[in-house]
N, C-alpha and C. Protein backbone atom coordinates (compact mmCIF):
# COMPACT_ATOMS: atom_id res chain seq x y z
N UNK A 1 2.09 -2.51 -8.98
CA UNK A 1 1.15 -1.54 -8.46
C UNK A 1 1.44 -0.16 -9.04
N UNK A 2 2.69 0.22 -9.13
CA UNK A 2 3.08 2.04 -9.32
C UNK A 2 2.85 1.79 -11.35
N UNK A 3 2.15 2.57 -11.10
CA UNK A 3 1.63 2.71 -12.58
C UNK A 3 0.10 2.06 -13.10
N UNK A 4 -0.16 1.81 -12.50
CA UNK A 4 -1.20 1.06 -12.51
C UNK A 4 -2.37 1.18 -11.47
N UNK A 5 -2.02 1.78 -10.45
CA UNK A 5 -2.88 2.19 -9.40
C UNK A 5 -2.87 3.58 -9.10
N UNK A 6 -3.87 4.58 -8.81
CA UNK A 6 -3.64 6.11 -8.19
C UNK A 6 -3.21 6.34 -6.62
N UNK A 7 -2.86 7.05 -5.91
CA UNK A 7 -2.44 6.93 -4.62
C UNK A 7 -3.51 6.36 -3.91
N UNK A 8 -4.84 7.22 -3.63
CA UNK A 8 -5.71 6.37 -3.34
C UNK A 8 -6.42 5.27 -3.11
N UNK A 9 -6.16 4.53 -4.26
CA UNK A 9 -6.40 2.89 -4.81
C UNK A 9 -5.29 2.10 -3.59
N UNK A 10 -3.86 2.83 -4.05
CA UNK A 10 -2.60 2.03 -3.64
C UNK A 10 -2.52 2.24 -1.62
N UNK A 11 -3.33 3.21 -0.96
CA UNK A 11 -3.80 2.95 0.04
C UNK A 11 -4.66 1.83 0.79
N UNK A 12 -5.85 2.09 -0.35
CA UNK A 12 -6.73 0.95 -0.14
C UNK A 12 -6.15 -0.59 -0.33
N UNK A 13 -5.21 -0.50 -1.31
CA UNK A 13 -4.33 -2.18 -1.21
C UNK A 13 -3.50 -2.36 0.05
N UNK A 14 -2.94 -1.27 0.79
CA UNK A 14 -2.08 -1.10 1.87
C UNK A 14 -3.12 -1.80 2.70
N UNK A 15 -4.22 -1.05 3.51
CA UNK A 15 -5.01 -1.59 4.35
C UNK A 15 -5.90 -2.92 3.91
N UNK A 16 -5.67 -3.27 2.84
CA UNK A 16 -6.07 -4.98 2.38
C UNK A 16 -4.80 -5.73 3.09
N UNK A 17 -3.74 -5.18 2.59
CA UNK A 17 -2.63 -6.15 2.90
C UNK A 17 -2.73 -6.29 4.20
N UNK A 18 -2.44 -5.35 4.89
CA UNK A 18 -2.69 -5.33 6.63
C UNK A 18 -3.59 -6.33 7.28
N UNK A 19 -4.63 -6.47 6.44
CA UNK A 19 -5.61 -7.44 7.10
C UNK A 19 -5.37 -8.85 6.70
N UNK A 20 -4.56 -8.93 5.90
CA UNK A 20 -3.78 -10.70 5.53
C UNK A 20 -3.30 -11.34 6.10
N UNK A 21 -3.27 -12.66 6.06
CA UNK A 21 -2.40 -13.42 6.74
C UNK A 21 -1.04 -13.53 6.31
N UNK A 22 -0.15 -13.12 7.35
CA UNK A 22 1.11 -12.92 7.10
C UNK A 22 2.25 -14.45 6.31
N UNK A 23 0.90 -15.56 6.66
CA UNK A 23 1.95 -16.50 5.78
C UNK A 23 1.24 -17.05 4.38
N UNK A 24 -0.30 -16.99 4.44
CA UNK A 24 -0.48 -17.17 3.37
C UNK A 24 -1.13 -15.75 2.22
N UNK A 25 -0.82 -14.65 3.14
CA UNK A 25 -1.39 -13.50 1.83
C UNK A 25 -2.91 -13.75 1.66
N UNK A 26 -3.18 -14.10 2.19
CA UNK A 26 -5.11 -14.38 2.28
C UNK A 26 -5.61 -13.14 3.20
N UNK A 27 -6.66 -12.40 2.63
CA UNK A 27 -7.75 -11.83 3.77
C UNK A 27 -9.24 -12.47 3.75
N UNK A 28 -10.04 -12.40 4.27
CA UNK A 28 -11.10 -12.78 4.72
C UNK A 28 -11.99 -11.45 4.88
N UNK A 29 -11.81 -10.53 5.08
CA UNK A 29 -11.81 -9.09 5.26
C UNK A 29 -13.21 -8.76 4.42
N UNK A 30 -14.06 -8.32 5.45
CA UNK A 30 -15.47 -7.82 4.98
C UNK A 30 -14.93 -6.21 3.85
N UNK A 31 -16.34 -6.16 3.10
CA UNK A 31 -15.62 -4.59 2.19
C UNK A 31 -16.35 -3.79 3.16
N UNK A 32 -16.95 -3.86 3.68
CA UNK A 32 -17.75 -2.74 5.20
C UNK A 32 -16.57 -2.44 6.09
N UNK A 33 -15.92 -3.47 6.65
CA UNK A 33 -14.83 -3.64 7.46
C UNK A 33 -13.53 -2.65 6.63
N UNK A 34 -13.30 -3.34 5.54
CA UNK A 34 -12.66 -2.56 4.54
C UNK A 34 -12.78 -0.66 4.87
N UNK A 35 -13.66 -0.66 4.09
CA UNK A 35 -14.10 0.46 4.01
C UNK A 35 -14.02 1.24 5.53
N UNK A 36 -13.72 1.13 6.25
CA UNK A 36 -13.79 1.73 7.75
C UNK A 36 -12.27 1.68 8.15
N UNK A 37 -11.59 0.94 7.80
CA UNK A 37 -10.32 0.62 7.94
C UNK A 37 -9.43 1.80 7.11
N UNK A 38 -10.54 1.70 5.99
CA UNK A 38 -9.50 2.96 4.95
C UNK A 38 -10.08 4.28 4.74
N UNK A 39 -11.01 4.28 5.91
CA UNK A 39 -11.85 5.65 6.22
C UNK A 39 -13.27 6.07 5.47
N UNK A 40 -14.02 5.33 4.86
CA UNK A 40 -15.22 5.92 4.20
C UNK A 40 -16.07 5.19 3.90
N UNK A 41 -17.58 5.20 3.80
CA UNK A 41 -18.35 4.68 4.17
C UNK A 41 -19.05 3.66 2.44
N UNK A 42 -18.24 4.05 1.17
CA UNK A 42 -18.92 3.76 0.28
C UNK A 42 -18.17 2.58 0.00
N UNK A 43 -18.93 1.58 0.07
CA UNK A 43 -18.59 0.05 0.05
C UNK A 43 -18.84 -0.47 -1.17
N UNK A 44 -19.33 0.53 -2.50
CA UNK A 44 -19.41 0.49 -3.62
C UNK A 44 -18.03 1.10 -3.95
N UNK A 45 -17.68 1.81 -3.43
CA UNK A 45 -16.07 2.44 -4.18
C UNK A 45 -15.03 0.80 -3.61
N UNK A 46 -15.46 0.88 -2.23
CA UNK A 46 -14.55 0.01 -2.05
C UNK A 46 -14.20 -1.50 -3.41
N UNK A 47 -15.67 -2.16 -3.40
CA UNK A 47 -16.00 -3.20 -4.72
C UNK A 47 -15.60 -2.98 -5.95
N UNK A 48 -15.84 -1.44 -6.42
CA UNK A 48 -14.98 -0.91 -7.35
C UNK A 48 -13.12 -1.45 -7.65
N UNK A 49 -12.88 -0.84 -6.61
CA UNK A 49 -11.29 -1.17 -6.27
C UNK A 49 -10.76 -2.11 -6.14
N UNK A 50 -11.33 -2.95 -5.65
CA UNK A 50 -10.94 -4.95 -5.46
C UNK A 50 -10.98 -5.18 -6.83
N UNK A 51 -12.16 -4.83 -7.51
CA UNK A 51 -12.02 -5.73 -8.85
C UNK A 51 -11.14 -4.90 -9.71
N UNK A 52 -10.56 -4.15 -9.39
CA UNK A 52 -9.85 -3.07 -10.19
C UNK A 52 -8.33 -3.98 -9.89
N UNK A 53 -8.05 -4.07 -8.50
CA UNK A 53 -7.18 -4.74 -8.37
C UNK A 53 -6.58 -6.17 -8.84
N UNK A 54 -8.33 -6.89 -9.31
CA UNK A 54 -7.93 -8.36 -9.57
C UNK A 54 -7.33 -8.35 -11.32
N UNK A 55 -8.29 -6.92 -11.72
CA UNK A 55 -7.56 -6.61 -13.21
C UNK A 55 -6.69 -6.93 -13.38
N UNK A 56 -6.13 -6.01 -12.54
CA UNK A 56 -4.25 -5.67 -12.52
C UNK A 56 -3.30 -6.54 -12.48
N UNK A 57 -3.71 -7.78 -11.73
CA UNK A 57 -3.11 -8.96 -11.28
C UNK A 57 -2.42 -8.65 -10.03
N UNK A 58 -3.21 -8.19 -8.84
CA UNK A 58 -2.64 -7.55 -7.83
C UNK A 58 -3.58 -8.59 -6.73
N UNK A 59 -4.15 -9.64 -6.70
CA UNK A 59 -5.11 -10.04 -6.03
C UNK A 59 -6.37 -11.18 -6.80
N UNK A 60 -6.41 -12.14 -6.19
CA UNK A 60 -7.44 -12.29 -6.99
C UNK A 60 -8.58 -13.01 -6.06
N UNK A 61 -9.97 -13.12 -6.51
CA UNK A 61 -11.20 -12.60 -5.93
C UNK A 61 -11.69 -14.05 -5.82
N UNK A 62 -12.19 -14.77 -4.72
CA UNK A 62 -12.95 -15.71 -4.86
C UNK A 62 -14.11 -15.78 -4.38
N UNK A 63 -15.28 -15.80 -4.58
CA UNK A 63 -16.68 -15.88 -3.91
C UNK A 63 -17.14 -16.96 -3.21
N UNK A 64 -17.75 -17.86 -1.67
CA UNK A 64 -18.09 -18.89 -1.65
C UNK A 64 -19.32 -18.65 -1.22
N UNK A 65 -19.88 -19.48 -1.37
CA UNK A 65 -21.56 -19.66 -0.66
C UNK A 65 -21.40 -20.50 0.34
N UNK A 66 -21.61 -19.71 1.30
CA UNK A 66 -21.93 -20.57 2.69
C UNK A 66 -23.21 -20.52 3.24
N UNK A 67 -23.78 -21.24 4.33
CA UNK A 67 -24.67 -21.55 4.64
C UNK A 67 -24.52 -21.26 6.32
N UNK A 68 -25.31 -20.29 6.97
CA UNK A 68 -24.89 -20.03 8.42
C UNK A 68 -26.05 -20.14 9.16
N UNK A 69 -26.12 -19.97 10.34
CA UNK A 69 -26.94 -19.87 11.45
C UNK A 69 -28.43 -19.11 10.94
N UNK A 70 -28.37 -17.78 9.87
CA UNK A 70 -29.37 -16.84 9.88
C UNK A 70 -29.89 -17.51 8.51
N UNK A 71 -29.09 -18.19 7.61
CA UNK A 71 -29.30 -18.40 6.02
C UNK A 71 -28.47 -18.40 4.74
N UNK A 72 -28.25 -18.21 4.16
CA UNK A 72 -27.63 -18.36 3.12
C UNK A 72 -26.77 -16.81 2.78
N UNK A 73 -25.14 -16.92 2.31
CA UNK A 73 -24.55 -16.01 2.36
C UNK A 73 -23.65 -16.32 1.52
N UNK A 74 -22.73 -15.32 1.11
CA UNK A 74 -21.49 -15.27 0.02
C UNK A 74 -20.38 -14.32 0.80
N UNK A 75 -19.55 -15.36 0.75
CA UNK A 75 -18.08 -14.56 1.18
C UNK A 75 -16.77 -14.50 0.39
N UNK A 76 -16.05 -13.25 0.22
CA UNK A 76 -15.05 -13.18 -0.38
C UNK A 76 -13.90 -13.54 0.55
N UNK A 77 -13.17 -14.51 -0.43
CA UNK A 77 -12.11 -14.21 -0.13
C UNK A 77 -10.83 -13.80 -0.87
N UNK A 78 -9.84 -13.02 -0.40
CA UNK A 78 -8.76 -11.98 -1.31
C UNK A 78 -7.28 -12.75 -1.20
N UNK A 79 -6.94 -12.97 -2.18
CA UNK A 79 -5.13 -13.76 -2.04
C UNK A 79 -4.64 -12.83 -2.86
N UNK A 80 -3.84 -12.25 -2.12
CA UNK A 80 -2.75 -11.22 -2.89
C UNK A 80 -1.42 -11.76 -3.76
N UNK A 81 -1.22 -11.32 -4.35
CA UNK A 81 -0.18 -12.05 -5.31
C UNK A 81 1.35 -11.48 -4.78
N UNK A 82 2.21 -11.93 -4.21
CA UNK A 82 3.41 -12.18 -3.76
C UNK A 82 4.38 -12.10 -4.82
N UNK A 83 4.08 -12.40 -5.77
CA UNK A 83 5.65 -12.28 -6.90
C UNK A 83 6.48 -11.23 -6.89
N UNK A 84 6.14 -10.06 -6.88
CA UNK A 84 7.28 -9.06 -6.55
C UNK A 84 6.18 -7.90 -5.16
N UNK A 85 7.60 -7.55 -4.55
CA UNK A 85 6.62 -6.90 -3.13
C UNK A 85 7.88 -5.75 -2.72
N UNK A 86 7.31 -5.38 -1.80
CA UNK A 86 7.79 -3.99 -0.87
C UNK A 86 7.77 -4.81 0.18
N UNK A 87 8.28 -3.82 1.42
CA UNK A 87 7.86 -3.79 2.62
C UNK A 87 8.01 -2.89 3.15
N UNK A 88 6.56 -2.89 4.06
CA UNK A 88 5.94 -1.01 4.67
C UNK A 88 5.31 -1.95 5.80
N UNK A 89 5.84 -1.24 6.76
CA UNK A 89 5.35 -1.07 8.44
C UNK A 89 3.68 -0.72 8.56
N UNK A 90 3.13 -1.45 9.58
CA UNK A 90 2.16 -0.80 9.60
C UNK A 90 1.67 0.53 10.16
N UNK A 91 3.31 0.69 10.54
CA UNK A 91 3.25 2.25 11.01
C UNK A 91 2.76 3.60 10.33
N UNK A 92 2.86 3.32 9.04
CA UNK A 92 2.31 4.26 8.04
C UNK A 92 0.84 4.81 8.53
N UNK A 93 0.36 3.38 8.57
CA UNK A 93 -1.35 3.71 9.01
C UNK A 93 -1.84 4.80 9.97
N UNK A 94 -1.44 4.60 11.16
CA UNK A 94 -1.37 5.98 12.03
C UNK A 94 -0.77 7.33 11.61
N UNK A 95 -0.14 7.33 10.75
CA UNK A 95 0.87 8.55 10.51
C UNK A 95 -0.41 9.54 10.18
N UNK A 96 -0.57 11.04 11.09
CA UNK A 96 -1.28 12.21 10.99
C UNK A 96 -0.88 12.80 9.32
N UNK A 97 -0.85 12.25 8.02
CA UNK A 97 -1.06 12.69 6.51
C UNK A 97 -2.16 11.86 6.23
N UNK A 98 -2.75 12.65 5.06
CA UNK A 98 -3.62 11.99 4.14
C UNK A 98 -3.76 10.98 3.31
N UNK A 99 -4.55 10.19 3.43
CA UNK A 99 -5.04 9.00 2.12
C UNK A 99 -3.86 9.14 1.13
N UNK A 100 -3.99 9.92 0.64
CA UNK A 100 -3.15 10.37 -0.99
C UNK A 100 -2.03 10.45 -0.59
N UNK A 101 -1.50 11.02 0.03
CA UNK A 101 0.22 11.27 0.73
C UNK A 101 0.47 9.58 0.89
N UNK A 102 -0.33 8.62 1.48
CA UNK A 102 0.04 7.86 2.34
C UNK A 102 0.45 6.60 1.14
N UNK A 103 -0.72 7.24 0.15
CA UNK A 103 -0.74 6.28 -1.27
C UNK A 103 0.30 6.70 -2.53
N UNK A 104 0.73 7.35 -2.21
CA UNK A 104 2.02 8.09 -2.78
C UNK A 104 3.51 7.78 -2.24
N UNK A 105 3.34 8.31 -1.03
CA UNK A 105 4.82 6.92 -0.89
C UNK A 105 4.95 5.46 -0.98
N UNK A 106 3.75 4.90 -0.90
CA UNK A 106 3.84 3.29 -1.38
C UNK A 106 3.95 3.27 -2.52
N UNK A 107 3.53 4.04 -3.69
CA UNK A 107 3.74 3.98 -4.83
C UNK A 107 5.40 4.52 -5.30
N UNK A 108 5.60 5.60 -4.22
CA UNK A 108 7.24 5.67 -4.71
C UNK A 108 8.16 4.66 -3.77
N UNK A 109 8.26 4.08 -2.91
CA UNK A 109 8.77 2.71 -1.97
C UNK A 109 8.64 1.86 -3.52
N UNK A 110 7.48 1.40 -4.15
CA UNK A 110 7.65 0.41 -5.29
C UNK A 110 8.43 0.76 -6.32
N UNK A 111 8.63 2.14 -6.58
CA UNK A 111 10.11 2.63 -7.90
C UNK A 111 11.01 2.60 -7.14
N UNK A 112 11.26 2.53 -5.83
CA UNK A 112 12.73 2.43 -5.15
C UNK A 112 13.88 1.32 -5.81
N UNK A 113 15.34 1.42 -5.80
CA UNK A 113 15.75 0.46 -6.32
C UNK A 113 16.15 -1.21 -5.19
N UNK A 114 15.50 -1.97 -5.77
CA UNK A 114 15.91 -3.48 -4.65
C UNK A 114 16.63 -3.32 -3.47
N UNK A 115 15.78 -3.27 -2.65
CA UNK A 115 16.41 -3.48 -1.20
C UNK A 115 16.87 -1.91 -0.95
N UNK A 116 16.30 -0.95 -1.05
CA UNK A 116 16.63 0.39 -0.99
C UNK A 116 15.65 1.11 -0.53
N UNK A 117 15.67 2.31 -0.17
CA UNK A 117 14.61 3.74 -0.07
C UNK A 117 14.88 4.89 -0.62
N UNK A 118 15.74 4.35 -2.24
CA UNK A 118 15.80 5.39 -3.14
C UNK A 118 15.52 5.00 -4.04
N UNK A 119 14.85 6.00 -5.76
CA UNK A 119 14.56 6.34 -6.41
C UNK A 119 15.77 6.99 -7.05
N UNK A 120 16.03 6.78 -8.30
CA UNK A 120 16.71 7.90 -9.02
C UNK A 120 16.02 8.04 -10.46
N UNK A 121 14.91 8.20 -10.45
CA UNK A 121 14.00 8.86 -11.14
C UNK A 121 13.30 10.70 -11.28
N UNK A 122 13.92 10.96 -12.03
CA UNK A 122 13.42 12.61 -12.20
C UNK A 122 11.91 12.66 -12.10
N UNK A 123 11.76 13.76 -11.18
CA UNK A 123 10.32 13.93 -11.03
C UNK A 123 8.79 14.13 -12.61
N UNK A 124 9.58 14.43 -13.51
CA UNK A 124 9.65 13.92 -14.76
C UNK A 124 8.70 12.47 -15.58
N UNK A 125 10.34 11.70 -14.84
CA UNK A 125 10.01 10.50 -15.03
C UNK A 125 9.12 9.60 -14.15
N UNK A 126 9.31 10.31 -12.82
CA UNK A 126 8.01 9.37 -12.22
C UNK A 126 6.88 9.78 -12.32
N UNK A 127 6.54 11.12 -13.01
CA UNK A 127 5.23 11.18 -13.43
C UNK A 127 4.52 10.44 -14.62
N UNK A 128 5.68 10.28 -15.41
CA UNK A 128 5.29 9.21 -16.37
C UNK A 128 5.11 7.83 -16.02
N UNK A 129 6.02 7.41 -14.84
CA UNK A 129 6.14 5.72 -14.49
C UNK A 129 4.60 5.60 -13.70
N UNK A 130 4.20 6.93 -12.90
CA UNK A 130 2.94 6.65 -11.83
C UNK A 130 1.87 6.96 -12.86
N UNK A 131 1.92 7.43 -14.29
CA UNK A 131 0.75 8.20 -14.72
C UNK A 131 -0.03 8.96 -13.78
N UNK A 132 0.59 10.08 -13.40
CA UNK A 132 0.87 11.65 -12.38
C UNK A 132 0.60 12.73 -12.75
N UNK A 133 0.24 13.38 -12.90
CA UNK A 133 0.54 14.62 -13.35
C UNK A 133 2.21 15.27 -13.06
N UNK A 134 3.11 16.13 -13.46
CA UNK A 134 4.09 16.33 -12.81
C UNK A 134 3.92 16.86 -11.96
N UNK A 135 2.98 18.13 -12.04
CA UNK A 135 2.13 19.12 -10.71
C UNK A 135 2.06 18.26 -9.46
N UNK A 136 1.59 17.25 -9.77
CA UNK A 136 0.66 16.48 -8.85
C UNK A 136 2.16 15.41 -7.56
N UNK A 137 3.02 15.33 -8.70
CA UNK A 137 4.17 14.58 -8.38
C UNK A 137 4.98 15.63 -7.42
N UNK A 138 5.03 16.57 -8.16
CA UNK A 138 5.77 18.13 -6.94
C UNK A 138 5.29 18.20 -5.91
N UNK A 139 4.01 18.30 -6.51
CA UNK A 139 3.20 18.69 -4.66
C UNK A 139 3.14 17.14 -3.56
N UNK A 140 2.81 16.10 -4.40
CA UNK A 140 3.19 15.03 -3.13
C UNK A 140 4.80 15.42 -2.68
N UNK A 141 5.69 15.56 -3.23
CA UNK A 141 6.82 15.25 -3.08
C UNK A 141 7.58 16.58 -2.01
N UNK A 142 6.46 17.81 -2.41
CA UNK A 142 7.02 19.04 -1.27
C UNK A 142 6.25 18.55 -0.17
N UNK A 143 4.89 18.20 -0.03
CA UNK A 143 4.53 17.52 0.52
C UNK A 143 5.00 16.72 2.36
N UNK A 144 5.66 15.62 1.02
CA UNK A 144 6.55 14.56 2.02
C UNK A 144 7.25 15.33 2.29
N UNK A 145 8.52 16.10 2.15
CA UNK A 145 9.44 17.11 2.35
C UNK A 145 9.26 17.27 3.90
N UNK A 146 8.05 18.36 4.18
CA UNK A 146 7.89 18.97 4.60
C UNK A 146 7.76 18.54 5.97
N UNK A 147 6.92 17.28 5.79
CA UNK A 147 6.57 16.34 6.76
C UNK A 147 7.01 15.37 7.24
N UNK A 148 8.84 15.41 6.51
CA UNK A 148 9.59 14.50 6.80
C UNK A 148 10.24 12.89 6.73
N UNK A 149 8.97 12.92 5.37
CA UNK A 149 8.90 11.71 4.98
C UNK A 149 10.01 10.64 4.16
N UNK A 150 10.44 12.30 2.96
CA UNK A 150 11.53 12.10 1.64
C UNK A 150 12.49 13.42 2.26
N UNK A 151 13.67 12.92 1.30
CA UNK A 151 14.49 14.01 0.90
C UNK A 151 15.01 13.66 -0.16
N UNK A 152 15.14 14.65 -0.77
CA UNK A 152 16.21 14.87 -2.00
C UNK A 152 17.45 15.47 -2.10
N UNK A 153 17.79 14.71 -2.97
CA UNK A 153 19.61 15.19 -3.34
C UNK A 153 20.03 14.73 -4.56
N UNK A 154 21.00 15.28 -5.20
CA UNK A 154 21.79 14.54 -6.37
C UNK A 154 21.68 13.42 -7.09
N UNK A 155 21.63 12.32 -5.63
CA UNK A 155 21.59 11.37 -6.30
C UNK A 155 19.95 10.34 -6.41
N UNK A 156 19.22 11.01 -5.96
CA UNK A 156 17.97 10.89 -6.14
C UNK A 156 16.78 11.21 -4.98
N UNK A 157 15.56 10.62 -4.94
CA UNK A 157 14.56 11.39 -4.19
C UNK A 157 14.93 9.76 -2.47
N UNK A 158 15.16 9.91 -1.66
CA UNK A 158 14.89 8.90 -0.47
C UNK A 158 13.83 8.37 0.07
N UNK A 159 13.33 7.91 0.97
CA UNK A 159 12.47 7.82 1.92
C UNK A 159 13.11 7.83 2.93
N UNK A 160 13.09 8.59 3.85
CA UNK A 160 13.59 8.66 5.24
C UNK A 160 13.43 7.61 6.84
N UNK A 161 12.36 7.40 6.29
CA UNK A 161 11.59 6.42 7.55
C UNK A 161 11.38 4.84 7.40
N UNK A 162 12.64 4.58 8.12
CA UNK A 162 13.26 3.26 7.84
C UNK A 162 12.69 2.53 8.99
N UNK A 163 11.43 2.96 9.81
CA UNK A 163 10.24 2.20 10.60
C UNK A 163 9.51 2.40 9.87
N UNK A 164 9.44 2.23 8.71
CA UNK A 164 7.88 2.64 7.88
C UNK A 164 8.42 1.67 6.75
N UNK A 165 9.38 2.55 5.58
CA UNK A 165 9.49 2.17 4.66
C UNK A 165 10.94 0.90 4.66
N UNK A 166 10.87 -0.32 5.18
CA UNK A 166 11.59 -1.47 5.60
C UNK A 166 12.26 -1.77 4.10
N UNK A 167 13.90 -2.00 4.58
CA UNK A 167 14.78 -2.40 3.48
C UNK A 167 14.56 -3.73 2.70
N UNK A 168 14.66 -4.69 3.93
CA UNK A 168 14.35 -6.30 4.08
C UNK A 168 14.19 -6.71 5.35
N UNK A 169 13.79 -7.87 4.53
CA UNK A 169 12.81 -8.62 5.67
C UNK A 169 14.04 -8.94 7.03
N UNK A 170 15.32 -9.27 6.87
CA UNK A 170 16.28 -9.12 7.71
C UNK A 170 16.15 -7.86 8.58
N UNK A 171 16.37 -6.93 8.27
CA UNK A 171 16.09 -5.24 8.58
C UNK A 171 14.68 -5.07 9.64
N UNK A 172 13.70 -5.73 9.06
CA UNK A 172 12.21 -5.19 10.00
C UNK A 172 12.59 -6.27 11.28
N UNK A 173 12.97 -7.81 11.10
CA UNK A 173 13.32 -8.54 12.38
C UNK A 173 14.38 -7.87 13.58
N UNK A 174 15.54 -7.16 13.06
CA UNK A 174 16.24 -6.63 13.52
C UNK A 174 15.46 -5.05 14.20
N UNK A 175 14.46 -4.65 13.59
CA UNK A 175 14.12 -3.22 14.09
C UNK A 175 13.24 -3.22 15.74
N UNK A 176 13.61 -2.79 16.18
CA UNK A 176 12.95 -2.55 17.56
C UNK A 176 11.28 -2.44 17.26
N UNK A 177 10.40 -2.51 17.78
CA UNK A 177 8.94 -2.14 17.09
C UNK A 177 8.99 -0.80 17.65
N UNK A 178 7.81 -0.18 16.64
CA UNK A 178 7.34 1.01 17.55
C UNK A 178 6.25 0.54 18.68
N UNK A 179 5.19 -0.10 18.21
CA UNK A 179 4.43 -0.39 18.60
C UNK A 179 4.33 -1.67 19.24
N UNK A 180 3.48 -2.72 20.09
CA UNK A 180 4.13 -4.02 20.80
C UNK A 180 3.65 -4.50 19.42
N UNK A 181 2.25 -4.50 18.25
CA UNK A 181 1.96 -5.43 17.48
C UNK A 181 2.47 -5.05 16.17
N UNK A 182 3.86 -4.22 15.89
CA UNK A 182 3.86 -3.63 15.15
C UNK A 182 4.20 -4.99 13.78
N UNK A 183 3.32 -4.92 12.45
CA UNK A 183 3.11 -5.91 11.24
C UNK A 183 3.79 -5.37 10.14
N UNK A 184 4.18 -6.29 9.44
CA UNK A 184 5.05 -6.31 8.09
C UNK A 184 3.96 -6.06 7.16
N UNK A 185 4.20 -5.35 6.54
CA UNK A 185 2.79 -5.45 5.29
C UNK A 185 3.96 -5.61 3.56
N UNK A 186 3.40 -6.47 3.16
CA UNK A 186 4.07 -6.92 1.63
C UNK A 186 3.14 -6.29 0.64
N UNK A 187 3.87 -5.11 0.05
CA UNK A 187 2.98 -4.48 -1.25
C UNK A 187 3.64 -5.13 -2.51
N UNK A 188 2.81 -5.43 -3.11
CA UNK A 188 3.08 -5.95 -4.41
C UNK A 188 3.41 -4.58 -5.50
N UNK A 189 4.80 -4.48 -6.29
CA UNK A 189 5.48 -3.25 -6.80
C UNK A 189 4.46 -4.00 -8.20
């Protein structure tokens, strides 16, 4: 996903994942439904982005024709590809930041190193790994700062929020929830 997706995009895969089934990575998930889930009403941006995603090899797209009660219909369905993943809480979702903030730490959670919530990538270099601007990489990153998300030091940039941004799958079983339904979401790095 990090390099290959803009924060934005890498939101909209967040709230796909969310709507999956936690054992087989399948959604069923209307793009109307979609689209309301990830805040906006253009269900053409949304269609945009799915197939953007199946590009990538982040998902891939199946169409069926079914036959219902009113007439004849086509439904997607979305299987996310599992080969390499993250794990992010669905706690993110509620968090009072923006789309872009929200699509920016999933994209830096995927440069983290294995089983970690660090980065030791110069802001530099992850503008090159996210295709970023560096500007653009500062300001997410004072950003998170500010709002408590990251910190930095020496030995590289963190993520702080270890109910959000999950080490392993050991780690999220062991975590208390925040919430009673609180969900594992698997981002594909």
């Amino acid at each position: 996903m990090a390099g290959k997706l803009k924060p934005k995009e890498a939101y909209l895969f967040y709230c796909l994942a969310l709507k999956a089934d936690l054992k087989t990575y399948e959604s069923y998930i209307k793009q109307e439904t979609l689209a309301h889930e990830y805040g906006i009403n253009d269900t053409d941006q949304i269609s945009d982005w799915l197939y953007k995603f199946q590009s990538c090899g982040l998902l891939r797209i199946v169409k069926t024709n079914l036959k219902g009660k009113y007439g004849k219909f086509q439904r997607c369905s979305y299987f996310l590809n599992t080969d390499n993943y993250v794990l992010i809480s669905e706690v993110l979702k509620d968090e009072p930041i923006s789309r872009q903030l929200k699509g920016f730490l999933i994209l830096l959670k995927c440069k983290c190193l294995n089983g970690t919530n660090t980065t030791q990538y110069s802001q530099n270099k992850l503008a090159k790994e996210l295709k970023l601007s560096v500007g653009a990489i500062s300001n997410y990153i004072n950003e998170a700062i500010d709002n408590g998300y990251i910190g930095k030091d020496e030995k590289g940039i963190h993520l702080l929020r270890t109910d959000i941004f999950i080490r392993t799958r050991t780690e999220f079983r062991k975590a208390k929830p925040v919430k009673a339904k609180t969900k594992l979401v698997v981002i594909m790095d």
